[in-house]
N, C-alpha and C. Protein backbone atom coordinates (compact mmCIF):
# COMPACT_ATOMS: atom_id res chain seq x y z
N UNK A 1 0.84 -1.18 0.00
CA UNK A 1 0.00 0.00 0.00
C UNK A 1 0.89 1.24 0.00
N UNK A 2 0.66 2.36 -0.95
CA UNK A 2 1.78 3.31 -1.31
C UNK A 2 1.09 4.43 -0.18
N UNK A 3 1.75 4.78 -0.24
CA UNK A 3 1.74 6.49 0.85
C UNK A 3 1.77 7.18 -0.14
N UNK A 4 0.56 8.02 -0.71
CA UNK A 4 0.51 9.19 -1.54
C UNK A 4 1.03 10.42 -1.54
N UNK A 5 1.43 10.50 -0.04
CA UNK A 5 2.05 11.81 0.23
C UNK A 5 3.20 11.68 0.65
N UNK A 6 4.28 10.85 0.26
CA UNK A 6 5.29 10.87 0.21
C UNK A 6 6.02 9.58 -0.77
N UNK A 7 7.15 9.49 -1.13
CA UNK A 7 7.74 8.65 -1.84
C UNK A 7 8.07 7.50 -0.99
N UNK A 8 7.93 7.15 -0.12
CA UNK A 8 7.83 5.64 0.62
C UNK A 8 6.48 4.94 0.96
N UNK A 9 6.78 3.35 0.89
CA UNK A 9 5.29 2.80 0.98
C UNK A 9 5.18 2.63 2.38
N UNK A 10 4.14 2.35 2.78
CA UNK A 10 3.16 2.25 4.46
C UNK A 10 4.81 1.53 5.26
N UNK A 11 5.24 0.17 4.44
CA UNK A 11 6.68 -0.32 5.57
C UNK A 11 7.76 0.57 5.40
N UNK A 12 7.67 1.78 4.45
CA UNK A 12 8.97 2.20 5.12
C UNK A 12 9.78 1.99 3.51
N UNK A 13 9.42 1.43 2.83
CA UNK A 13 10.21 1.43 1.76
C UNK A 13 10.41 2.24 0.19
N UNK A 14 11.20 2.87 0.27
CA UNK A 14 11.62 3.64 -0.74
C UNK A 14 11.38 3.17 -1.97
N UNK A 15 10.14 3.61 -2.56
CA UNK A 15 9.69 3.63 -3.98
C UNK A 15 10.98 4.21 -5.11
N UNK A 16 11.41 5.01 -5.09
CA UNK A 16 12.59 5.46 -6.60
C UNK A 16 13.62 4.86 -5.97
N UNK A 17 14.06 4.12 -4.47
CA UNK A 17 14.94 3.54 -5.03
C UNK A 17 15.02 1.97 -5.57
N UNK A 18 13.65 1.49 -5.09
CA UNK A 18 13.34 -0.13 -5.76
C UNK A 18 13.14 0.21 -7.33
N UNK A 19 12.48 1.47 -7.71
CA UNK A 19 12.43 1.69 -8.96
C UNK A 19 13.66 1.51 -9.90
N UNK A 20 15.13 2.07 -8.87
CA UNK A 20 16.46 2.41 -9.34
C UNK A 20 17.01 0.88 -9.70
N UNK A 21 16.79 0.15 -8.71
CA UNK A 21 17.33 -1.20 -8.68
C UNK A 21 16.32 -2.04 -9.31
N UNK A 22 15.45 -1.73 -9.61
CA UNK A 22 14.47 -2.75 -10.78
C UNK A 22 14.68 -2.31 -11.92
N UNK A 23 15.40 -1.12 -12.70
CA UNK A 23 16.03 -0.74 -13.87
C UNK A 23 17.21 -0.99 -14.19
N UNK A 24 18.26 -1.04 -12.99
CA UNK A 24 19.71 -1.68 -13.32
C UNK A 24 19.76 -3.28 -13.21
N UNK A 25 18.62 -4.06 -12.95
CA UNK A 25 18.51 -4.95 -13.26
C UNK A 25 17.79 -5.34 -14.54
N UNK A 26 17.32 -4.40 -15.07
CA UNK A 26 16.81 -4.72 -16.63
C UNK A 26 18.04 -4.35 -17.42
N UNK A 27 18.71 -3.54 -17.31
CA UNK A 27 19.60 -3.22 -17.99
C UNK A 27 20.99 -3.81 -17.90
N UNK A 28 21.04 -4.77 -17.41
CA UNK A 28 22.29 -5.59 -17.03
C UNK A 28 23.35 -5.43 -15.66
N UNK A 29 23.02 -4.18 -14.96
CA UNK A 29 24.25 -3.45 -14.54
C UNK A 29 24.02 -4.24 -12.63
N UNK A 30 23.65 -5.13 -12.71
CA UNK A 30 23.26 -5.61 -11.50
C UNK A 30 24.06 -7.12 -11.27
N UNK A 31 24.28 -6.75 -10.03
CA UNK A 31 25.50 -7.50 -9.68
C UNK A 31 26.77 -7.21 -9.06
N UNK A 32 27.63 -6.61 -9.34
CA UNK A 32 28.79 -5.60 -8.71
C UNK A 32 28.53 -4.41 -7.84
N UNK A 33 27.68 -3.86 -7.52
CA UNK A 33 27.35 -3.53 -6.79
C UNK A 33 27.80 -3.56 -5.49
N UNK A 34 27.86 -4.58 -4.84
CA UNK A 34 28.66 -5.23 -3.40
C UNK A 34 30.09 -5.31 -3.63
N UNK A 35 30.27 -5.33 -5.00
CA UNK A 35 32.43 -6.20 -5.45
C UNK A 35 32.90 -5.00 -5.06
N UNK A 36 32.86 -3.73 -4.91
CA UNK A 36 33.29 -3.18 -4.52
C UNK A 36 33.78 -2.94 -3.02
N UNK A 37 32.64 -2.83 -2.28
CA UNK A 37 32.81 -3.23 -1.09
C UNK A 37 33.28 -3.99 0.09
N UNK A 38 32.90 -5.41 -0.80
CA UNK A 38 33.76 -6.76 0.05
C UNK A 38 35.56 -6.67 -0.23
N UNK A 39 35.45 -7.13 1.30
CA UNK A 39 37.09 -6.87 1.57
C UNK A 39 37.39 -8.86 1.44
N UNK A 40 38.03 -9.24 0.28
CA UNK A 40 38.52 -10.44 0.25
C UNK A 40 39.19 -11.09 0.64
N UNK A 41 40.33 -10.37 1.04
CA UNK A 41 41.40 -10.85 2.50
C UNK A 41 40.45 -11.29 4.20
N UNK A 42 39.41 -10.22 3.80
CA UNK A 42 38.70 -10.69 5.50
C UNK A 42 37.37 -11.73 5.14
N UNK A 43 37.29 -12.10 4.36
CA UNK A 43 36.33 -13.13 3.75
C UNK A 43 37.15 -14.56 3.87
N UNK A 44 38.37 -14.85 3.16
CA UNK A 44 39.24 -15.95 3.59
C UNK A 44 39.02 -15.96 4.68
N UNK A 45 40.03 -15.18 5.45
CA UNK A 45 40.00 -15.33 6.91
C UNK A 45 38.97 -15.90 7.94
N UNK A 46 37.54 -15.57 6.80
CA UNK A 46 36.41 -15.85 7.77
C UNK A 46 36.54 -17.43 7.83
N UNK A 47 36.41 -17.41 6.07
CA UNK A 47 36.23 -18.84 6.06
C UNK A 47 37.05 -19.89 6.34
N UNK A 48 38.43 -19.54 6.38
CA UNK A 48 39.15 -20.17 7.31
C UNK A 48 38.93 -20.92 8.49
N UNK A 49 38.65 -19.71 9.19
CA UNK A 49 38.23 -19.66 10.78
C UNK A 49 36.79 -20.30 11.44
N UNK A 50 36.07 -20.37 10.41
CA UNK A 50 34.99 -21.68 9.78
C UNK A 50 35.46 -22.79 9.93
N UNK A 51 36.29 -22.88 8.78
CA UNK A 51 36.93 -24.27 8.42
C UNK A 51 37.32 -25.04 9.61
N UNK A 52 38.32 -24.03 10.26
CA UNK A 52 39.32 -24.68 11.49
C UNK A 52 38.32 -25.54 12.47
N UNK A 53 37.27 -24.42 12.64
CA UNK A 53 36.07 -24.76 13.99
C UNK A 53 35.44 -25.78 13.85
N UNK A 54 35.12 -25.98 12.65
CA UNK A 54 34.00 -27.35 11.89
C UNK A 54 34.79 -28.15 12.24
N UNK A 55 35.82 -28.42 11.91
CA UNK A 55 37.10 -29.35 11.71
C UNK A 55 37.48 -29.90 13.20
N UNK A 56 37.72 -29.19 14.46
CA UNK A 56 37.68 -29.42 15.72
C UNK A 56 36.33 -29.71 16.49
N UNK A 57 34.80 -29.59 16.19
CA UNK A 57 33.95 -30.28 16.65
C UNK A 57 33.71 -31.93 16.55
């Protein structure tokens, strides 16, 4: 249910920007988005530190 008087719906969610991200997904550009962000050195590490724990139960 949209809120007419403003650009978010009744939960709180931002209409132009689901609009934004339902167009860069028509247009291909969806996906990388996050690659920027994730730090890959601390992702090993995580999963490492996963690994080790599984491995000792």
């Amino acid at each position: 249910m949209e809120n007419k008087y403003s650009n978010k719906t009744a939960s709180g969610t931002d209409v132009q920007h689901v609009k934004q991200k339902n167009a860069q997904v028509s247009s291909g550009k969806y996906g990388t988005e996050f690659a920027s962000e994730t730090d890959v050195q601390h992702v090993k590490r995580q999963n490492a530190q996963a690994n080790k724990n599984q491995k000792e139960c």
